[in-house]
Protein backbone atom coordinates (compact mmCIF):
# COMPACT_ATOMS: atom_id res chain seq x y z
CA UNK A 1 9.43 19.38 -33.02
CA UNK A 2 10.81 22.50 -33.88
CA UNK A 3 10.96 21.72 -38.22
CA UNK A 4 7.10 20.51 -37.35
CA UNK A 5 5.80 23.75 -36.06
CA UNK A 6 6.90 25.46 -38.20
CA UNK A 7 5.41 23.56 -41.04
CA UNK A 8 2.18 23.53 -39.47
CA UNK A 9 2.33 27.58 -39.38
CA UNK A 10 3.77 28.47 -42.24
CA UNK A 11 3.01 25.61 -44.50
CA UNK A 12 4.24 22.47 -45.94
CA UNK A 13 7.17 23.87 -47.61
CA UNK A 14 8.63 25.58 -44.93
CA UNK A 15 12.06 24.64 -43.96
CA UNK A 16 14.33 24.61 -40.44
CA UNK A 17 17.40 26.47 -41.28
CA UNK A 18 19.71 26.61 -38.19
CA UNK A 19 23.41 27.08 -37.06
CA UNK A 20 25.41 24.50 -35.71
CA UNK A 21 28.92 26.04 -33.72
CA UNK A 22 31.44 23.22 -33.41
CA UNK A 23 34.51 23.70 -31.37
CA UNK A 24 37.70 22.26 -33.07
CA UNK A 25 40.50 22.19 -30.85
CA UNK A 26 43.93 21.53 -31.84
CA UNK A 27 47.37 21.46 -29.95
CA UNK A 28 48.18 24.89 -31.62
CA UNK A 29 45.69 26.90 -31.38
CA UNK A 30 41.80 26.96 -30.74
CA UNK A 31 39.42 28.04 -33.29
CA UNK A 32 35.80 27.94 -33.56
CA UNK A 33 34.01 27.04 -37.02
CA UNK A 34 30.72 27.96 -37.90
CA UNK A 35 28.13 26.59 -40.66
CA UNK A 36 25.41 26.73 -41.81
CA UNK A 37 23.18 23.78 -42.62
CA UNK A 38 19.41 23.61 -44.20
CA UNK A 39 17.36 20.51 -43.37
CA UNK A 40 16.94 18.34 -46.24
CA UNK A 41 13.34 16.65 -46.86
CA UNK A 42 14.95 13.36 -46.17
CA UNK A 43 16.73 13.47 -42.85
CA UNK A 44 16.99 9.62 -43.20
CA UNK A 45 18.89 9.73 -46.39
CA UNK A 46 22.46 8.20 -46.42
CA UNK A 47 23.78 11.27 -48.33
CA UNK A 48 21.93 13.61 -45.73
CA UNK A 49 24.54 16.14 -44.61
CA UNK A 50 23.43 15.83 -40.74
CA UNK A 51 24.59 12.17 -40.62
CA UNK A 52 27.96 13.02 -41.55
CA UNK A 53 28.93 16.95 -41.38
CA UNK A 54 32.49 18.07 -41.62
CA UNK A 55 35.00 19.73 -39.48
CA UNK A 56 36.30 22.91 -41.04
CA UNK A 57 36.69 21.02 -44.95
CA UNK A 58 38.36 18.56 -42.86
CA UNK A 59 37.54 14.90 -43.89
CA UNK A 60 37.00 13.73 -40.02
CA UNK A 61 33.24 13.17 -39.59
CA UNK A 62 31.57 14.86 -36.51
CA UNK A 63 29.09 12.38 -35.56
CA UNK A 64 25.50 13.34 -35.51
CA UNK A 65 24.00 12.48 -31.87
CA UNK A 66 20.82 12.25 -33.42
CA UNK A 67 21.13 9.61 -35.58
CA UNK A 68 22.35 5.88 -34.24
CA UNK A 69 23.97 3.50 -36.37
CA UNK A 70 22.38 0.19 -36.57
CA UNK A 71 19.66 1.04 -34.43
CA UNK A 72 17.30 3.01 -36.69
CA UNK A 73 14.84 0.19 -36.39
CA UNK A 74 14.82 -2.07 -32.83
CA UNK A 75 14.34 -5.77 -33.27
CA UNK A 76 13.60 -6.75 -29.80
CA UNK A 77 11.54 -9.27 -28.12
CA UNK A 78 9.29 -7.32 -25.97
CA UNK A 79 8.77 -9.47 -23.66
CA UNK A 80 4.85 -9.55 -23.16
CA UNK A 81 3.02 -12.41 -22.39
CA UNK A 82 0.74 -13.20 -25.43
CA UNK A 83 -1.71 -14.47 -23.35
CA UNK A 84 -2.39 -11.19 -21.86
CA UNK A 85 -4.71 -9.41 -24.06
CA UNK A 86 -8.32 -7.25 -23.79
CA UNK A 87 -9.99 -10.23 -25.02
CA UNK A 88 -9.51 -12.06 -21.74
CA UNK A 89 -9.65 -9.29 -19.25
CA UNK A 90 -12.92 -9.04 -17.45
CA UNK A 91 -14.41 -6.03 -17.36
CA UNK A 92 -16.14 -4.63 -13.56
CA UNK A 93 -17.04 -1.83 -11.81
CA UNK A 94 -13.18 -2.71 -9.93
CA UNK A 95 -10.92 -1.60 -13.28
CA UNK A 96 -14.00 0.04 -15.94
CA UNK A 97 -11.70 3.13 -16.13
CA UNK A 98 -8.45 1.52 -16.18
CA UNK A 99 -9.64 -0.38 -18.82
CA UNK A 100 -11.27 2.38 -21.14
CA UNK A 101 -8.09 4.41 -20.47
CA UNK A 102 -6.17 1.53 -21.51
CA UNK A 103 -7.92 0.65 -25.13
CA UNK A 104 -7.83 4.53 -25.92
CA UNK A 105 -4.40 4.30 -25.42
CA UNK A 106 -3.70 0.92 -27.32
CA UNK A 107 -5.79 2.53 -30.66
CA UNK A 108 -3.81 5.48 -30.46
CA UNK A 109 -0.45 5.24 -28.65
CA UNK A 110 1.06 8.86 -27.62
CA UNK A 111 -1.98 10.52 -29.23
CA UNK A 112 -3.92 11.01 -26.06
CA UNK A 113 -3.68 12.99 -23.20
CA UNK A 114 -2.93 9.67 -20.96
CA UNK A 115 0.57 9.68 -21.55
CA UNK A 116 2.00 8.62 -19.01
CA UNK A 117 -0.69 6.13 -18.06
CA UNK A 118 -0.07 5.12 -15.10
CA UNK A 119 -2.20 1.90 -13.39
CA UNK A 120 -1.82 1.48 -9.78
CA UNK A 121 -3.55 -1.10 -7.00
CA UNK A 122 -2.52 -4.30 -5.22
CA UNK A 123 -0.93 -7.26 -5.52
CA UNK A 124 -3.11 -9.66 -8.18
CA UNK A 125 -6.06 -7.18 -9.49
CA UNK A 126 -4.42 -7.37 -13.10
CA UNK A 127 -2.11 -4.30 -13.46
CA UNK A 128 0.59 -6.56 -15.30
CA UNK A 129 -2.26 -7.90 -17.48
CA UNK A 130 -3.72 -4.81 -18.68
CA UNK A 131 -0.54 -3.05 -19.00
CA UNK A 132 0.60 -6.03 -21.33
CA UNK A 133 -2.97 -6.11 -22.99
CA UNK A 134 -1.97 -2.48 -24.27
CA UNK A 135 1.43 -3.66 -25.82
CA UNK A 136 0.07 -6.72 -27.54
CA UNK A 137 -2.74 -4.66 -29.23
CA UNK A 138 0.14 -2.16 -30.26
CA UNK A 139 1.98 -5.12 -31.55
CA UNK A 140 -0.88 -6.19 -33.56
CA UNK A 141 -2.45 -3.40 -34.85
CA UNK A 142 0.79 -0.92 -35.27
CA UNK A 143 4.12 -3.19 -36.52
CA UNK A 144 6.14 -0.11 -37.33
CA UNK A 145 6.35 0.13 -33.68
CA UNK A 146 8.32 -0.91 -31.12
CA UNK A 147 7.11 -2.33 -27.64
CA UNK A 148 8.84 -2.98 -24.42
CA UNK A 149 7.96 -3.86 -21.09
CA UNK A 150 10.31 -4.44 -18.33
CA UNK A 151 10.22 -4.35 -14.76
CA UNK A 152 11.69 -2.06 -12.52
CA UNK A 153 13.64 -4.41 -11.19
CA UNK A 154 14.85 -5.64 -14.43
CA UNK A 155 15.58 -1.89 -15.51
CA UNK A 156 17.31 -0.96 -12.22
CA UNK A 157 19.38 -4.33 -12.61
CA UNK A 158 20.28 -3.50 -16.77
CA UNK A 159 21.34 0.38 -15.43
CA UNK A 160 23.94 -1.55 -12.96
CA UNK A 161 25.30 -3.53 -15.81
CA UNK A 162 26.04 -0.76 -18.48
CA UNK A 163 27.61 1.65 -15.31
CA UNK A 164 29.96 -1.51 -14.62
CA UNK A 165 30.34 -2.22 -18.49
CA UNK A 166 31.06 1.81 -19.64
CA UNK A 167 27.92 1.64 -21.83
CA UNK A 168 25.34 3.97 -20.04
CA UNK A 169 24.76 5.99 -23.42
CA UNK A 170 24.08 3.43 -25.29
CA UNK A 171 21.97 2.32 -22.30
CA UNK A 172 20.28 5.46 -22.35
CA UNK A 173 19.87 5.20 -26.72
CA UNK A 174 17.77 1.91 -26.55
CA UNK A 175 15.56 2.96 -24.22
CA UNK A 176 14.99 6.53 -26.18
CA UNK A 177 14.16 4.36 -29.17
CA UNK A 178 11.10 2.43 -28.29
CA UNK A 179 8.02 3.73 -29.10
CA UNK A 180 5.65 2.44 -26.46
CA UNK A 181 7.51 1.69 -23.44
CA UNK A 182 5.99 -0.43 -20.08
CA UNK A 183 7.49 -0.15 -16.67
CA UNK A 184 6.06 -2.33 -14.20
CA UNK A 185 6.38 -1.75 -10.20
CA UNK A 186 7.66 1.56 -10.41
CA UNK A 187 7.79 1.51 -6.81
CA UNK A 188 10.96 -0.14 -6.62
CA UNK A 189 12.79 3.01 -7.91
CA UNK A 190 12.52 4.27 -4.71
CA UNK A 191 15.76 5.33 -2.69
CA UNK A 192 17.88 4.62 -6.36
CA UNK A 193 18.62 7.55 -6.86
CA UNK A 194 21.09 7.35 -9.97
CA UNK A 195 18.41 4.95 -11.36
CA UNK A 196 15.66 7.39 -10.73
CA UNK A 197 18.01 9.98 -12.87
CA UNK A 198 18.28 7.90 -15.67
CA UNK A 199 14.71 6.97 -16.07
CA UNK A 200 13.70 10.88 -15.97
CA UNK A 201 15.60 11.36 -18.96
CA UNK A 202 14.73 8.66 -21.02
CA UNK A 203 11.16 9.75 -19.64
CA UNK A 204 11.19 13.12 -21.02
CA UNK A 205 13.13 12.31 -24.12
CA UNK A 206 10.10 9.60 -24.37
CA UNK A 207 7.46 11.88 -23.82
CA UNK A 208 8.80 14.93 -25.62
CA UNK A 209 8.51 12.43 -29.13
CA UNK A 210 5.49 11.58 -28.88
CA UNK A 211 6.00 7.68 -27.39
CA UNK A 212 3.67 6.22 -25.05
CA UNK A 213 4.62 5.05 -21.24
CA UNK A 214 3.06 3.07 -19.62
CA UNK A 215 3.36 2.37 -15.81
CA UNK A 216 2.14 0.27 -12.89
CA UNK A 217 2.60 0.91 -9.02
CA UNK A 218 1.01 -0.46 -5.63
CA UNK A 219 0.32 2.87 -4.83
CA UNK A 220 -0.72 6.51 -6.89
CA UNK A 221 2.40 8.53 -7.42
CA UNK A 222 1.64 10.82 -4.71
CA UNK A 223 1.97 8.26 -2.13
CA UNK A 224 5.42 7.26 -3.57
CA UNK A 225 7.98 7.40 -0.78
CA UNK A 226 11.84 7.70 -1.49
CA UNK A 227 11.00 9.12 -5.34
CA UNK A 228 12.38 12.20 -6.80
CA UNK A 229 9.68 15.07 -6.95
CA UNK A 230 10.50 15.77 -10.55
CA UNK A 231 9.82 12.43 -11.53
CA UNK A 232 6.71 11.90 -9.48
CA UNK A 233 5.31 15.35 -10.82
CA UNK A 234 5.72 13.83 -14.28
CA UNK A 235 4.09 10.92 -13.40
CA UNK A 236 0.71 12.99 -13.23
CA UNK A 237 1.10 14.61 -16.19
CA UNK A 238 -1.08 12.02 -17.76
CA UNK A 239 -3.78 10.01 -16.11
CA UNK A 240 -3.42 8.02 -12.58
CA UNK A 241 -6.02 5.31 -12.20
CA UNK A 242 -6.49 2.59 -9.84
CA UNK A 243 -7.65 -1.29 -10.11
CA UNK A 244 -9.94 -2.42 -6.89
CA UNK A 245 -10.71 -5.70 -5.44
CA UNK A 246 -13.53 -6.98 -8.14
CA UNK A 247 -16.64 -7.52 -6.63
CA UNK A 248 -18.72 -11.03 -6.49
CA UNK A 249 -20.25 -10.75 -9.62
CA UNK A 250 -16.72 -9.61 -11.49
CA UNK A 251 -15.14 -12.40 -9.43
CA UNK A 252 -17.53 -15.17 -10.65
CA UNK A 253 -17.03 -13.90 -14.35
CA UNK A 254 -13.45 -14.20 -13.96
CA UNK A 255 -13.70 -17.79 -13.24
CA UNK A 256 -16.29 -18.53 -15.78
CA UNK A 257 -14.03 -16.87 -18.17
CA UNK A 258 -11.27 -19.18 -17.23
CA UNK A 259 -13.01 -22.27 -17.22
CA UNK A 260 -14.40 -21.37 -20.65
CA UNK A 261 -10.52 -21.15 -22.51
CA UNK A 262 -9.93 -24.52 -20.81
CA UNK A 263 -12.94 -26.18 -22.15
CA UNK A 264 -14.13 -26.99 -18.58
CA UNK A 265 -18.14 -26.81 -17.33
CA UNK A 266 -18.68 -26.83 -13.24
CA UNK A 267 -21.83 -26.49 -12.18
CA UNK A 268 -22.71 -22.48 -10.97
CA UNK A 269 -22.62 -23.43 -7.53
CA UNK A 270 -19.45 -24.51 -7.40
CA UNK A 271 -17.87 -21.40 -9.04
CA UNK A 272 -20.00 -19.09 -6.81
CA UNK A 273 -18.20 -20.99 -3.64
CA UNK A 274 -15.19 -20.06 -4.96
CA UNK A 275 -15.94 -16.60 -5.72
CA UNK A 276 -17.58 -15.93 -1.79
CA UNK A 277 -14.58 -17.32 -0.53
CA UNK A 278 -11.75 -16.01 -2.38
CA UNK A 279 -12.27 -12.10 -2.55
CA UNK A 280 -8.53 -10.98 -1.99
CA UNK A 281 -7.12 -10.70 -5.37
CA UNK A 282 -7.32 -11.81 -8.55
CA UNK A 283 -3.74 -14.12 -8.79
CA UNK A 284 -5.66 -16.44 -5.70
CA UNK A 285 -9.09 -16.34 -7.10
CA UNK A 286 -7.31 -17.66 -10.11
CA UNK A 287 -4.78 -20.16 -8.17
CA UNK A 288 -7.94 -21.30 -5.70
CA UNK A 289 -9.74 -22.70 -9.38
CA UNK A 290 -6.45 -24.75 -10.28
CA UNK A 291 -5.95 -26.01 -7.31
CA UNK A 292 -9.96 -27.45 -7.29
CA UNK A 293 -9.10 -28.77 -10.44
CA UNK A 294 -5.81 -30.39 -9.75
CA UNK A 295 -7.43 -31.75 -6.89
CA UNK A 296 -10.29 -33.37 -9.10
CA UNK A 297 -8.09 -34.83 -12.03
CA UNK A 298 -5.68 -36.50 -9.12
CA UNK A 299 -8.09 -37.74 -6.80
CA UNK A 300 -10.46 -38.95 -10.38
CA UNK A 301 -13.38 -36.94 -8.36
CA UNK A 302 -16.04 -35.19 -9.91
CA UNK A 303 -16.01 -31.66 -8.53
CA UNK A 304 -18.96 -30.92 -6.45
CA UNK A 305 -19.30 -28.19 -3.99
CA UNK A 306 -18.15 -30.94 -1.38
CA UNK A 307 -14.89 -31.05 -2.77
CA UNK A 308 -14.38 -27.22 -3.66
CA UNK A 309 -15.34 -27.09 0.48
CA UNK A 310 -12.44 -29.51 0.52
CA UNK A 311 -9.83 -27.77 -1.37
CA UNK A 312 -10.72 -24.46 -0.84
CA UNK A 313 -10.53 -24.78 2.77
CA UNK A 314 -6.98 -26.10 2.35
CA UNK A 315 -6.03 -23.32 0.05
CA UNK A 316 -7.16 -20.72 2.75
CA UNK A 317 -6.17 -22.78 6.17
CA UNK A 318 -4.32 -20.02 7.11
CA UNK A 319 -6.62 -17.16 6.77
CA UNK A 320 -8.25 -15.73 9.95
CA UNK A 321 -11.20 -14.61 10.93
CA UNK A 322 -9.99 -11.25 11.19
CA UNK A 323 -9.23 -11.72 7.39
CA UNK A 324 -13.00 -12.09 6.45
CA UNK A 325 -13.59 -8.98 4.30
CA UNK A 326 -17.52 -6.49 5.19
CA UNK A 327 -18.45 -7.03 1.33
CA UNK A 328 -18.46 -11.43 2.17
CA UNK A 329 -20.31 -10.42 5.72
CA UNK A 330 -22.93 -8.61 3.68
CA UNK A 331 -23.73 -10.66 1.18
CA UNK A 332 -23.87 -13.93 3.59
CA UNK A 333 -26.50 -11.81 5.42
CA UNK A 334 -28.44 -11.29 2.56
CA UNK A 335 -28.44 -14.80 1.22
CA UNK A 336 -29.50 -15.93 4.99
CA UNK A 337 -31.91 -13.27 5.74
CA UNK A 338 -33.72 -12.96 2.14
CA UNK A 339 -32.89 -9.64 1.73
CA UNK A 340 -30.63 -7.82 -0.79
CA UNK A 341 -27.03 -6.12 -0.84
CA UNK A 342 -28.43 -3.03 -1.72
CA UNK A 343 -30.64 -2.91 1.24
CA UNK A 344 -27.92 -3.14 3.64
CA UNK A 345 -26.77 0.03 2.41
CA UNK A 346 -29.65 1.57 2.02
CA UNK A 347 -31.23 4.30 3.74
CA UNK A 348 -34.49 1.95 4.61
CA UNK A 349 -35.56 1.62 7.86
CA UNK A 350 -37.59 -1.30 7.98
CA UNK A 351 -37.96 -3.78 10.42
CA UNK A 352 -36.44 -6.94 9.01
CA UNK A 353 -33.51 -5.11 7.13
CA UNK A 354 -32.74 -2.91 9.77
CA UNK A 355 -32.12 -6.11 11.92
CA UNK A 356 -30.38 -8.04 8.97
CA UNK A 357 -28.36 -4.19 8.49
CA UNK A 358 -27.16 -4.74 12.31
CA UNK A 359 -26.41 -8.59 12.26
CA UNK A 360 -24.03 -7.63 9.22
CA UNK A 361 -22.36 -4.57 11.32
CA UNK A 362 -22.06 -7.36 14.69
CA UNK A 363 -20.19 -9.44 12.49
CA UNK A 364 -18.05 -6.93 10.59
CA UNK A 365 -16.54 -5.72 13.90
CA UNK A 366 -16.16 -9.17 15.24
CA UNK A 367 -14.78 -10.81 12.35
CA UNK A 368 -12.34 -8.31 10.28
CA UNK A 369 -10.19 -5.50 11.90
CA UNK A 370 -11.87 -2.69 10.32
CA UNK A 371 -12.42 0.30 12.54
CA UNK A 372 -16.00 1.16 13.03
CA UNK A 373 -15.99 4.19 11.11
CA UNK A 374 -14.69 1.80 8.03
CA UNK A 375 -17.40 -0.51 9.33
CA UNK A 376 -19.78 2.47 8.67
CA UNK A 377 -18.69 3.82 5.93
CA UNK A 378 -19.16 0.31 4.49
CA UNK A 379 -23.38 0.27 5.38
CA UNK A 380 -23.85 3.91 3.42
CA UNK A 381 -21.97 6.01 4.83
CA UNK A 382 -23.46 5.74 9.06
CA UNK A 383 -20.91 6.80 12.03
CA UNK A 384 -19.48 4.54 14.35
CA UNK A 385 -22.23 5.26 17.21
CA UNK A 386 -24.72 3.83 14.98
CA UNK A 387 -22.45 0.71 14.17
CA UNK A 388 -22.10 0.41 18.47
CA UNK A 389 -25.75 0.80 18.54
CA UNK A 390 -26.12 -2.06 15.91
CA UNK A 391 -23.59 -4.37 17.67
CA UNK A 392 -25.40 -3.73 21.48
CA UNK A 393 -28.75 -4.11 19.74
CA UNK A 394 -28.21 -7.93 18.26
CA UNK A 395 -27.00 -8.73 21.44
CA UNK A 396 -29.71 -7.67 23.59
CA UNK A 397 -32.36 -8.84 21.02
CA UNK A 398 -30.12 -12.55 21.12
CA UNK A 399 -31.12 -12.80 25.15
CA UNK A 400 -35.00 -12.06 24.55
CA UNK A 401 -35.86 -12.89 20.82
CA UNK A 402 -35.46 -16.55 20.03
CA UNK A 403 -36.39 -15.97 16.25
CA UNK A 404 -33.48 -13.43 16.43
CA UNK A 405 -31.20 -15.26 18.14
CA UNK A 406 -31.66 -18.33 15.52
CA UNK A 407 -31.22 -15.85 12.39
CA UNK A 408 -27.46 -14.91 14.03
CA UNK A 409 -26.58 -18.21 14.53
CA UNK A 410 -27.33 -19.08 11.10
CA UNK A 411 -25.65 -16.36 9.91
CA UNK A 412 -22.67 -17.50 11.76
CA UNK A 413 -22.96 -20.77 10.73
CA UNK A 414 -22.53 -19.67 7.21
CA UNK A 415 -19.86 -17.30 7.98
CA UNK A 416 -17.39 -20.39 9.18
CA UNK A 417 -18.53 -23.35 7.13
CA UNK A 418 -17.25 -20.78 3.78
CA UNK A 419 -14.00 -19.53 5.47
C-alpha cells in the first residue's frame, strides 16, 4: 500500500526504501543488526532479496512473513453451487437492491465501496443464492482469482481443528490469500469469541488488500447479539442490505422460472395457486412445486388445480390460521370483491372499497397474529382505532346487510378452501 502511494504521488519510478531491524540473539551476547533494503521491481522474483534476507552475512535465511511458500497461487475448490448464478435469480421489488449491489460487486470485486457486502433476511429468500451468484460470475469472468465460500459453521469448525492440530497461522495464511471471500450465517459467530478474533484479522488483512467479502446474516449487523463491537462496526463499513418475502407477482415468476429449466408447462392457474398459498419463503415455494410434481409423475395424474389443492394442502397441513399472512388476506379480497390491491391501501374513500378495505382488516386480525397497528400499517399507514372501527363495522353491517353479509362469507370461503 505504502510502495503504491507513493508511486501514485511521485510517479512511476518512485521506489520504497525502508529499514528492516532484526534482533539476532545468541548465547553470548545480544546484538542488534541493521540493513538496509530497496524494493526491487519484481518482488515475486526468486532472486528477490525480501524472500530470503540474511542475518548479519550469516548464511541462515530469515524468512520473509510476507511471502508463503507453495501458496502463491490457491488451487481450491470453492465450493459454490454452479447452479447458483444471476441468470436464474428472479429479480422483485423483495431483493432489487441486493441484487444491483451484488452484480456491481461481481464486475468489479474490491473496487466498490460495498466491501463488505453484507446480505441479510430470513430463512429461504435467496441469500445463499445470490451470495454464490457473485462468486460464480467472479469465477467466470476473473480466473486469476480466487473464490471461497464457507459457512460459519464450517469456518468456526476448521478454526477448532488447526488450534487442536498447532496450525492456526497457517490457518490464518489461507484465508488471507483468497481474493473474494463468502461467509454465510455470520450469525453463528456469536458468543465464539476466539473465533470472532480470528475472523477480524483475516477481515482486515482482507479488506486492507483490496479483496472482496462477502456476507449473509438473518439479521443486519446491528441487531447481532453476542458479536464483538469491532467486528460488527466493520461489518458496516460497506453496504447492509436486506432480502424480503417476494411478493405474488415475484413469487409466480419464480415458479415459472423453474418450470421453464425443467422443460415443464402447467397451466397459469395452477402456478398462481401455488404462489397465493405459499408466501413464506422462497426454499417452500420452491419445495411446494416438487412436491405437485412428484405427486403427478407417481400418481400418472395430469396436474390440474384439483390436484395442486391436493398436494398443496398436504404440504401446508400444519399451518394455522394464525399463519395466514395480510398481503394473501388482501389480495383474496380483491379477487372476491372486484377491486384492486392498490385500492386497499389507498387513501379512497368510496363506498364499495371502503367496505372491501374493512372486510380485509376483519380478517387480518382474525386470521394472523399481527397487532393492529401492524394490521394498519399494512392498509397505508391507518391507526389501530380505525382498524377496530373496520372490524365493529363488518360486523354490524353482517346482522342488517344481506348483500354484505354474503360478500364476507365468500371471502371466507376463499380464505380456507386456499389454506
Amino acid at each position: 500500500m505504502l510502495s503504491k502511494t507513493i508511486r501514485e504521488e511521485l510517479g512511476e519510478e518512485a521506489r520504497l526504501q525502508y529499514r528492516i531491524v532484526v534482533e539476532n540473539i545468541s548465547q553470548s551476547s545480544n546484538n542488534t543488526t541493521p540493513f538496509t533494503i530497496n524494493k526491487p521491481n519484481n518482488p515475486n522474483n526468486a532472486n528477490n532479496p525480501l524472500n530470503s534476507m540474511k542475518r548479519g552475512g550469516k548464511d541462515e535465511a530469515i524468512k520473509n512473513p510476507f511471502v508463503i511458500p507453495g501458496l502463491k497461487k490457491l488451487e481450491i475448490d470453492s465450493q459454490l453451487n454452479p447452479n447458483n448464478v444471476f441468470e436464474s435469480y428472479i429479480e422483485g421489488e423483495c431483493n432489487q437492491l441486493a441484487r444491483s449491489a451484488g452484480l456491481a460487486v461481481a464486475q468489479k470485486p474490491g473496487g466498490t465501496a460495498f466491501n463488505p457486502l453484507v446480505l441479510y433476511g430470513g430463512v429461504g429468500l435467496g441469500k445463499t443464492h445470490l451470495a454464490q451468484a457473485i462468486g460464480n460470475f467472479v469465477k467466470t469472468n476473473y480466473t486469476n482469482k480466487t473464490v471461497l465460500y464457507v459457512s460459519s459453521e464450517k469456518f468456526t469448525n476448521q478454526f477448532i481443528e488447526a488450534v487442536k492440530g498447532g496450525s492456526i497461522n497457517d490457518f490464518i495464511n489461507f484465508y488471507q490469500l483468497v481474493d473474494v471471500l463468502i461467509v454465510d450465517d455470520i450469525q453463528f459467530f456469536a458468543h465464539k469469541d476466539r473465533t470472532q478474533d480470528i475472523f477480524f484479522h483475516i477481515f482486515n488483512h482482507l479488506h486492507q488488500s483490496g479483496k472482496q467479502i462477502i456476507l449473509t446474516s438473518d439479521r443486519p449487523p446491528r441487531d447481532l447479539q453476542g458479536m464483538e463491537e469491532r467486528l460488527t462496526s466493520r461489518f458496516k463499513w460497506g453496504l447492509t442490505t436486506d432480502l424480503q418475502v417476494p411478493d405474488l407477482e415475484t413469487r409466480i415468476a419464480i415458479l415459472e422460472r423453474k418450470l421453464q429449466a425443467d422443460g415443464i408447462e402447467l397451466d397459469r392457474e395452477v402456478v398462481e395457486y401455488v404462489a397465493y398459498n405459499i408466501n413464506t419463503s422462497i426454499r417452500e415455494l420452491e419445495g411446494a412445486m416438487i412436491s405437485l410434481l412428484a405427486q403427478a409423475s407417481l400418481s400418472k395424474k395430469a396436474i390440474d388445480l384439483n390436484l395442486a389443492k391436493h398436494t398443496i394442502k398436504k404440504f401446508i397441513s400444519n399451518v394455522s390460521k394464525k399463519d395466514m399472512s395480510i398481503e394473501f388476506i388482501q389480495r383474496t379480497v380483491s379477487e372476491v370483491l372486484d377491486t384492486t390491491f392498490e385500492d386497499l391501501i389507498s387513501k379512497t374513500r368510496k363506498r364499495n372499497i371502503v367496505q372491501a378495505r374493512q372486510i380485509a382488516m376483519h380478517f387480518a386480525k382474525q386470521y394472523t397474529d399481527s397487532s393492529l397497528k401492524s394490521i394498519g400499517n399494512a392498509f397505508g399507514g391507518r391507526d389501530h382505532s380505525t382498524v377496530i372501527h373496520a372490524c365493529q363495522t363488518v360486523l354490524n353491517l353482517m346482522e342488517i346487510d344481506r348483500d354484505f353479509k354474503q360478500n364476507v362469507i365468500e371471502v371466507e370461503r376463499q380464505l380456507n378452501m386456499n389454506l
